[in-house]
N, C-alpha and C. Protein backbone atom coordinates (compact mmCIF):
# COMPACT_ATOMS: atom_id res chain seq x y z
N UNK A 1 -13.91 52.56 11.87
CA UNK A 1 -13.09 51.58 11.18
C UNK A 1 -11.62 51.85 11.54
N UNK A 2 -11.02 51.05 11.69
CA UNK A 2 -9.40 50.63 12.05
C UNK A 2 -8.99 50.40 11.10
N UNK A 3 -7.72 50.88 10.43
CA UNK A 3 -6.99 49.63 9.24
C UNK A 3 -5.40 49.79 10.43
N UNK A 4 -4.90 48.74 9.96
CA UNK A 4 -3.67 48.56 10.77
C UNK A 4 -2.70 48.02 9.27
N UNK A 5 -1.48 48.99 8.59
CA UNK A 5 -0.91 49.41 7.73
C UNK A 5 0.37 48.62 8.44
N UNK A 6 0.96 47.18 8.11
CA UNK A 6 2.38 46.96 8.31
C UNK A 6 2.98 47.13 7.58
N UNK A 7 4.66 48.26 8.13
CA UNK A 7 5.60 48.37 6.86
C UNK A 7 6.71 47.98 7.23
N UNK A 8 6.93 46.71 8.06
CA UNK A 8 8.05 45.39 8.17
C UNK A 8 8.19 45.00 7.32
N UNK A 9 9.57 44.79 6.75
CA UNK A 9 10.30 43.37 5.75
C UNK A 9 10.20 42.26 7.13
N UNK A 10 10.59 41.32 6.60
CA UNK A 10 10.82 39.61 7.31
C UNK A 10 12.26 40.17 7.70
N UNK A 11 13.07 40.56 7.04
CA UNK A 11 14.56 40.94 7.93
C UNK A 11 14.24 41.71 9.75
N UNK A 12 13.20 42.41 9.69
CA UNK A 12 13.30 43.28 10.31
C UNK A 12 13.07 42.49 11.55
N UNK A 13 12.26 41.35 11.99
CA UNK A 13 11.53 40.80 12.87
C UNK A 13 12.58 40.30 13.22
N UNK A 14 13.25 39.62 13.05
CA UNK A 14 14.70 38.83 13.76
C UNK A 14 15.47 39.82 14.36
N UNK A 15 15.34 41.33 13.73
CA UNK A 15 16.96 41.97 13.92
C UNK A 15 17.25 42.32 15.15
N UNK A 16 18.15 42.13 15.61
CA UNK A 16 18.43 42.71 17.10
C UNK A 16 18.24 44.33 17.48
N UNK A 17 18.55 45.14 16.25
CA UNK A 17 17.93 46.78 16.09
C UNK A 17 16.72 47.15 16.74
N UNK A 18 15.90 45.98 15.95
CA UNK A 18 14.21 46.60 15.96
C UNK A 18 13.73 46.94 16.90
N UNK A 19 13.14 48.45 16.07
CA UNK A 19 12.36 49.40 17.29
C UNK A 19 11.24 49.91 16.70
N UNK A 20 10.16 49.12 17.13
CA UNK A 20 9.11 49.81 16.74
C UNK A 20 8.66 51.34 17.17
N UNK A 21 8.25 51.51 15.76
CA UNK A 21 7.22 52.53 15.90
C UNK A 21 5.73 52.39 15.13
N UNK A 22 4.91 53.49 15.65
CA UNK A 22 3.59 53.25 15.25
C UNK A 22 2.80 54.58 15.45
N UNK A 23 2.53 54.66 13.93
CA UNK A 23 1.74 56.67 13.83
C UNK A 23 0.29 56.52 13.54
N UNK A 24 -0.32 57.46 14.17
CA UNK A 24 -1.91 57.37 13.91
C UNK A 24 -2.05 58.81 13.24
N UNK A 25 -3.43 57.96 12.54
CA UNK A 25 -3.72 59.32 11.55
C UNK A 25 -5.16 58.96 11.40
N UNK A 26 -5.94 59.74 11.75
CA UNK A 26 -7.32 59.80 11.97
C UNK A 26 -7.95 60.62 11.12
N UNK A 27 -8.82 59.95 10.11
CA UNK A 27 -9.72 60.95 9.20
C UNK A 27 -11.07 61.04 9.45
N UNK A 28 -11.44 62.72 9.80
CA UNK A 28 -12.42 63.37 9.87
C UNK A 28 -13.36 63.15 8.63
N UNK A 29 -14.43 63.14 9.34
CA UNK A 29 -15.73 62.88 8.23
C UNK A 29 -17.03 64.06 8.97
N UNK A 30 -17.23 65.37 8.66
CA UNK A 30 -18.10 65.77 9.42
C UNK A 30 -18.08 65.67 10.97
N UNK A 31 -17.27 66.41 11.21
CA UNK A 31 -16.62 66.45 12.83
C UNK A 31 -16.70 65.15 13.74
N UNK A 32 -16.58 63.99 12.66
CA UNK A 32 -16.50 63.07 13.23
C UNK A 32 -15.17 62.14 13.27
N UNK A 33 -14.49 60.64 13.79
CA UNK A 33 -13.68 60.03 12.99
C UNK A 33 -14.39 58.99 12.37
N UNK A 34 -13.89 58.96 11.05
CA UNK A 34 -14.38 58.03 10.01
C UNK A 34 -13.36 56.71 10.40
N UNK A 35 -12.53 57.20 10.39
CA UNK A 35 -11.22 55.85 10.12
C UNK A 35 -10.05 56.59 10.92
N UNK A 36 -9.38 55.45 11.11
CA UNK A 36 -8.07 55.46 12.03
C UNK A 36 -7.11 54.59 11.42
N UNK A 37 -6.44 55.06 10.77
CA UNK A 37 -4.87 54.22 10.05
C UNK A 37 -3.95 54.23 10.94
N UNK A 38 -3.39 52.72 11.50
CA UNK A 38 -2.21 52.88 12.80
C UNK A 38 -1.33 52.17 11.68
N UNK A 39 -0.12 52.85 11.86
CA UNK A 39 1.39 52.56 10.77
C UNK A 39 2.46 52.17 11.40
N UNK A 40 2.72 50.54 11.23
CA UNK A 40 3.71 50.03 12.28
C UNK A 40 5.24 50.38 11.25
N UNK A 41 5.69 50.51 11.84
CA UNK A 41 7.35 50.41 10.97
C UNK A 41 8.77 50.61 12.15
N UNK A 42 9.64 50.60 11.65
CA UNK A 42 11.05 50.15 12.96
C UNK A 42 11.55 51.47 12.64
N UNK A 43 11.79 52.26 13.06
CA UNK A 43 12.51 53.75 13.40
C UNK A 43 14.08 52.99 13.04
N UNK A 44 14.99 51.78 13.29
CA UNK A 44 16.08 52.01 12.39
C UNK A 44 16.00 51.39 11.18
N UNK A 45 14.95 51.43 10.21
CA UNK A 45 14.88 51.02 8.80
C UNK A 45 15.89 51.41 7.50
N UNK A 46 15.10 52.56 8.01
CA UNK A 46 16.73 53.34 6.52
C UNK A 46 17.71 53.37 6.85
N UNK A 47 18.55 53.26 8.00
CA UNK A 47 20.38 53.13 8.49
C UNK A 47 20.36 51.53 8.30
N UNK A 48 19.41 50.91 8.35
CA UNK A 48 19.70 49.19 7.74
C UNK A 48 19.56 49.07 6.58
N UNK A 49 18.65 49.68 5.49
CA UNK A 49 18.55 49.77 4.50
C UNK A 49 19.79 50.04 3.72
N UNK A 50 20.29 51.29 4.09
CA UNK A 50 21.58 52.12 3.65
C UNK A 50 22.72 51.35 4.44
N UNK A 51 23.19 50.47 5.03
CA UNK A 51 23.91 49.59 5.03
C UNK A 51 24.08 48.34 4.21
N UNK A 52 22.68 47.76 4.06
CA UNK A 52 23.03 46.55 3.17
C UNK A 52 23.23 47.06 2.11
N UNK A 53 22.71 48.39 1.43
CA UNK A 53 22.93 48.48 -0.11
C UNK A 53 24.46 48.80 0.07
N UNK A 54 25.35 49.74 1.14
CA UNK A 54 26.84 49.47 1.50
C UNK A 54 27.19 47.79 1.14
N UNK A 55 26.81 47.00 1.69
CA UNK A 55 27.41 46.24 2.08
C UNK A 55 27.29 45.78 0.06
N UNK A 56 26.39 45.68 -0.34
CA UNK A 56 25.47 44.76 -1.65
C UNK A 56 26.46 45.65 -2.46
N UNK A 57 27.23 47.19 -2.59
CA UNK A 57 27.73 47.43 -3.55
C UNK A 57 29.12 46.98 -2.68
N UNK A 58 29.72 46.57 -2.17
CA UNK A 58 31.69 46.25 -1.91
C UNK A 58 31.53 45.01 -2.13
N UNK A 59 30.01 43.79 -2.24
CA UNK A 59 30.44 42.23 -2.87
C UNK A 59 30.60 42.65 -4.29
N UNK A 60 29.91 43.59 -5.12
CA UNK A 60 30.09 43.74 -6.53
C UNK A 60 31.32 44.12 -7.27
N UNK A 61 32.25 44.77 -6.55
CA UNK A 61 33.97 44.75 -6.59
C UNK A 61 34.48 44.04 -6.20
C-alpha cells in the first residue's frame, strides 16, 4: 500500500519559491513493507510562513 500525504497550502502552487520536496517512510510488518507514506511539502514553507505572519503583524499597526 502507498498513501501519498500532501502538505501544500493553494499559496504554495503559484509561488515562484516552490521547491518541492518529498520523504519516504516505509513501515515494516515482519521483515516485510507493509506501507509506504511519500510526504510532499516545499522546503521554503516556514521562511514564507514567517514572512507573512511579518508582513500580517506591520498591517495591524
Amino acid at each position: 500500500m502507498i498513501k501519498v500525504e500532501s502538505h501544500l497550502a493553494k499559496k504554495c502552487q503559484e509561488c515562484p519559491c516552490f521547491e518541492a520536496t518529498m520523504d519516504r517512510d516505509d513501515i515494516y510488518a515482519v521483515c516485510t513493507i507493509s506501507a509506504t507514506i511519500v510526504s510532499v511539502d516545499c522546503s521554503n514553507r516556514k521562511l514564507c510562513d514567517s514572512i507573512e505572519r511579518y508582513l500580517e503583524s506591520g498591517e495591524e499597526k
